[in-house]
Protein backbone atom coordinates (compact mmCIF):
# COMPACT_ATOMS: atom_id res chain seq x y z
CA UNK A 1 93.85 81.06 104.33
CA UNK A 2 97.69 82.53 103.80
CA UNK A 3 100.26 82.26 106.43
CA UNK A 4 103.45 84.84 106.77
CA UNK A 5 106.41 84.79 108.60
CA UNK A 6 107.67 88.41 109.23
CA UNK A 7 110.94 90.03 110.85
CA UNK A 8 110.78 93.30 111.77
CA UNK A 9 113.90 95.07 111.73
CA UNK A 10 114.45 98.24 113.48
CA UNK A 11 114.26 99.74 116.89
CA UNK A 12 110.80 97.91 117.54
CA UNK A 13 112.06 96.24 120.91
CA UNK A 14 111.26 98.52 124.17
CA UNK A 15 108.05 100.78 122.32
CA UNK A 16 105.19 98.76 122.50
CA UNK A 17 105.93 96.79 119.16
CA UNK A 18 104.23 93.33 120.22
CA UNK A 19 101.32 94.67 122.27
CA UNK A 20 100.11 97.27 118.90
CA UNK A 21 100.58 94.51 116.71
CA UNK A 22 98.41 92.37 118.49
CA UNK A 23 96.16 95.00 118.69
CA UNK A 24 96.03 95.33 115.19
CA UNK A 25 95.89 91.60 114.16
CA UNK A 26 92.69 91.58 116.83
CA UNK A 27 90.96 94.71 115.04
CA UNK A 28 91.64 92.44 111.67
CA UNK A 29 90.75 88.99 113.29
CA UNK A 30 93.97 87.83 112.20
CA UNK A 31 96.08 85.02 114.37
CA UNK A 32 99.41 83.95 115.15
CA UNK A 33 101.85 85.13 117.08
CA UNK A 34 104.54 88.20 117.68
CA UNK A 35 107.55 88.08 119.67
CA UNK A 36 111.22 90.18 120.02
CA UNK A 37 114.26 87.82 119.25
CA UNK A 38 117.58 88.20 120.50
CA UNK A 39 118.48 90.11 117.56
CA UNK A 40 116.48 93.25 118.15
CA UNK A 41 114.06 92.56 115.72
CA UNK A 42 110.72 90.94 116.07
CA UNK A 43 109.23 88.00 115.04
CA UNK A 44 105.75 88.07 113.69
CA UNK A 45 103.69 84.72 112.24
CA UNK A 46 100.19 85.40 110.81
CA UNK A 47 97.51 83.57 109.24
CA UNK A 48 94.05 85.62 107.33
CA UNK A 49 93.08 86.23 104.42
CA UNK A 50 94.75 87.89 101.66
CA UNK A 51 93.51 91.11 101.33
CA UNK A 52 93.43 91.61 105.37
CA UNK A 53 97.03 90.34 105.78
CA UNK A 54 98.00 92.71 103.03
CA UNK A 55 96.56 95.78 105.38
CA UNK A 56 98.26 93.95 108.18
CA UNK A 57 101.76 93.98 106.48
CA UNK A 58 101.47 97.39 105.49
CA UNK A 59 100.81 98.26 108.93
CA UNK A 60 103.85 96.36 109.60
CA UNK A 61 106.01 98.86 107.31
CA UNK A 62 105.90 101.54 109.96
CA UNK A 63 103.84 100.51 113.37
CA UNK A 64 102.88 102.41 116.35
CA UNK A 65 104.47 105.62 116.70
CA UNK A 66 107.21 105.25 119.12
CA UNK A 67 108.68 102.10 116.56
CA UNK A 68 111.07 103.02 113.87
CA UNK A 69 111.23 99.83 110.91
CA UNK A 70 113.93 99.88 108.79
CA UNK A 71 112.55 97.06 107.43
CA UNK A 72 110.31 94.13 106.85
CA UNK A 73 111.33 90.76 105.57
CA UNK A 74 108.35 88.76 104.66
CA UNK A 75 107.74 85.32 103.01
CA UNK A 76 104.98 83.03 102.48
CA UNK A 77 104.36 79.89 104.66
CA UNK A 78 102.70 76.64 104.84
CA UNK A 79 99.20 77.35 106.39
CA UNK A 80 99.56 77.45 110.35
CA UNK A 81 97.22 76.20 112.77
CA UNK A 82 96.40 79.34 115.74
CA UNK A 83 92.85 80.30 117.70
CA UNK A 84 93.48 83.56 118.60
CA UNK A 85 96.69 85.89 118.43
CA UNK A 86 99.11 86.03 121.22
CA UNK A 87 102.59 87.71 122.07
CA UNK A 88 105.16 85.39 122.71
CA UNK A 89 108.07 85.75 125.58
């Protein structure tokens, strides 16, 4: 298993940014968890596998429809520990 940490940068707060990524880390049985920071961007940790969370990132390069990313800031982590995937408050 691989474990990201990703900031999302953009105007991603206010459109639906946590609920469709949760969505789509569901539809790839990916977990971890999604959440806006105080910055305006949003925080995303996810474990899988490597060819899934590569789909999952891309995704992450432009999201639902009413998001605009200006960009993604990704790194590898230490393996995380999560049962399902969940949006953070």
């Amino acid at each position: 298993m691989n474990s990201f940490d990703i900031k999302v940068v953009g105007r991603v707060q206010g459109v639906g940014f946590r609920y469709y990524t949760k969505r789509k880390a569901d539809d790839l049985g990916l977990v971890g968890t999604v959440k806006n920071v105080q910055d305006g961007s949003v925080h995303i940790t996810v474990v899988g596998e490597a060819p899934i969370l590569l789909e999952f990132i891309t995704w992450c390069h432009t999201g639902p429809a009413t998001a605009l990313v200006e960009s993604l800031i990704y790194e590898a982590i230490p393996p995380q520990d999560y049962e399902g995937f969940e949006i953070l408050r």
